[in-house]
Protein backbone atom coordinates (compact mmCIF):
# COMPACT_ATOMS: atom_id res chain seq x y z
CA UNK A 1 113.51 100.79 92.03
CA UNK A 2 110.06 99.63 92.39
CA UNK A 3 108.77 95.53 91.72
CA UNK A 4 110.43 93.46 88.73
CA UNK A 5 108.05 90.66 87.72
CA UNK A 6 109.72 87.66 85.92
CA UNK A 7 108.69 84.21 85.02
CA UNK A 8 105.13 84.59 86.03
CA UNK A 9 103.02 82.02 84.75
CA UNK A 10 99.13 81.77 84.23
CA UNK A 11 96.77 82.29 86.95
CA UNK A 12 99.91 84.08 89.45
CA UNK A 13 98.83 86.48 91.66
CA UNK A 14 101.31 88.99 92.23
CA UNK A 15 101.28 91.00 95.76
CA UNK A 16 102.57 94.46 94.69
CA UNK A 17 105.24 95.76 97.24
CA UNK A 18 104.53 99.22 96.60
CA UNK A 19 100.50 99.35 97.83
CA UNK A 20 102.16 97.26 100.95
CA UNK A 21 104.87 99.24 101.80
CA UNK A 22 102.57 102.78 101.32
CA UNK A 23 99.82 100.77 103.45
CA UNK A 24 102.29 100.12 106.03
CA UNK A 25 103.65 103.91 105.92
CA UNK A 26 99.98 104.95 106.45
CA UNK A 27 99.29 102.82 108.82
CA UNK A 28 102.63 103.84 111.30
CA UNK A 29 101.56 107.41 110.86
CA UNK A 30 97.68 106.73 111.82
CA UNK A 31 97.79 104.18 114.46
CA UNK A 32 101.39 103.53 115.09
CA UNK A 33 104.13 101.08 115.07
CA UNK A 34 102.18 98.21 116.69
CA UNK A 35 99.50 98.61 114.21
CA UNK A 36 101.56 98.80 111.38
CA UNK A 37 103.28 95.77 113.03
CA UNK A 38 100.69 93.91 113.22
CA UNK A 39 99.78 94.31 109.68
CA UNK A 40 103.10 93.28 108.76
CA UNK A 41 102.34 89.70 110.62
CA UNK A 42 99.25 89.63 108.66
CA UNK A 43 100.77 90.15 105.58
CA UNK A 44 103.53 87.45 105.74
CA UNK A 45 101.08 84.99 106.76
CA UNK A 46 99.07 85.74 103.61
CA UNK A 47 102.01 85.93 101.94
CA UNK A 48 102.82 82.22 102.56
CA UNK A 49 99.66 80.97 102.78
CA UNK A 50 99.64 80.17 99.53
CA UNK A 51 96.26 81.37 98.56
CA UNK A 52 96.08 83.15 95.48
CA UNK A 53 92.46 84.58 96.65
CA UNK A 54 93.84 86.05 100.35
CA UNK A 55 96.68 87.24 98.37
CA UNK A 56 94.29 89.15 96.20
CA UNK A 57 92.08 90.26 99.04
CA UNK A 58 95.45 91.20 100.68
CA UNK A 59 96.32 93.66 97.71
CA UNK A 60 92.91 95.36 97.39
CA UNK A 61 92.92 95.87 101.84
CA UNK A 62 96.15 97.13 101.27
CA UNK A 63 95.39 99.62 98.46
CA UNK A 64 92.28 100.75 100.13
CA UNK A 65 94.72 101.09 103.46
CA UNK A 66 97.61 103.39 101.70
CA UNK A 67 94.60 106.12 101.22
CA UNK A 68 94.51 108.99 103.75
CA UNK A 69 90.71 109.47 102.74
CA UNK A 70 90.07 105.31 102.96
CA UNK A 71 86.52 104.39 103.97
CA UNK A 72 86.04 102.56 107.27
CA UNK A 73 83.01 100.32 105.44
CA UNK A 74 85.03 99.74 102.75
CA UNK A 75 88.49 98.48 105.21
CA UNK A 76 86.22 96.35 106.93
CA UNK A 77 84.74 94.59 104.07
CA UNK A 78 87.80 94.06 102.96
CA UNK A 79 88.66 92.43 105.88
CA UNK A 80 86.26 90.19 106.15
CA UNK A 81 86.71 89.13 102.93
CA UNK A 82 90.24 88.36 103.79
CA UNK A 83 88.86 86.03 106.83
CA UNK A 84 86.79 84.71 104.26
CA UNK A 85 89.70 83.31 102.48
CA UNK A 86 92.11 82.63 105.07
CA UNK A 87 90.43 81.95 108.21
CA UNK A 88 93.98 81.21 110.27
CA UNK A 89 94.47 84.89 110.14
CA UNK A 90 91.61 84.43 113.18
CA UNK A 91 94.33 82.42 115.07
CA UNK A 92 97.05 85.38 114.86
CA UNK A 93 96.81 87.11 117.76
CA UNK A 94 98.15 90.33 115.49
CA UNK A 95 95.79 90.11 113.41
CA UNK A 96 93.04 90.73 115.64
CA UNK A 97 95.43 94.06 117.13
CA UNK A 98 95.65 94.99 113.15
CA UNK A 99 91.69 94.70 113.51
CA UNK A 100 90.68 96.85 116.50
CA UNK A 101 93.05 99.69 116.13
CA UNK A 102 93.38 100.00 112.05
CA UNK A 103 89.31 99.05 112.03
CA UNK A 104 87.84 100.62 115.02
CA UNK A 105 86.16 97.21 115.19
C-alpha cells in the first residue's frame, strides 16, 4: 500500500502517487470527470517529459489541488509555474480544459 521508492539516485525527483491520486479524487468531485481527465493528460505528459523541475511543479499543483480549502491564487501560480517549465503543456489541448474549469481562468 502506498509508494515504494528504490534505487533513487542523487538529484531524482520523485512524483508522489498519493498527492496525484487525492488531486485527481478532488478534482472528479469538484469539476468532474473531464476535468479530472484532463489533469490526468497533464500529468503523464509531465510525467515523461523528463523534467525534474515540471515534475516538481507538478507535485506542489497537485498537493495544493487535493485540498478542499485550496486557494485559487495559489492553483494558478502554480500553474504558471508549471508552463514555465514545460511550455508543451500549452500545445495539449487538455491542458488548457484542466485550466478553465479546475482554474476559473
Amino acid at each position: 500500500m502506498g509508494d515504494h521508492f528504490s534505487g533513487i539516485g542523487a538529484g531524482a525527483t520523485i512524483i508522489n502517487r498519493s498527492h496525484i491520486e487525492g488531486s485527481l479524487k478532488q478534482l472528479q468531485q469538484t469539476g468532474g470527470q473531464a476535468v479530472a481527465d484532463a489533469y490526468r493528460e497533464v500529468i503523464a505528459l509531465v510525467e515523461h517529459s523528463g523534467n525534474r523541475d515540471a515534475q516538481a511543479a507538478l507535485q506542489a499543483l497537485s498537493r495544493e489541488l487535493e485540498r478542499r480549502d485550496a486557494e485559487p491564487g495559489v492553483l494558478k501560480a502554480l500553474w504558471r509555474g508549471l508552463l514555465e517549465y514545460l511550455p508543451a503543456l500549452l500545445e495539449l489541448p487538455a491542458a488548457a480544459v484542466f485550466a478553465a474549469r479546475a482554474l476559473q481562468t
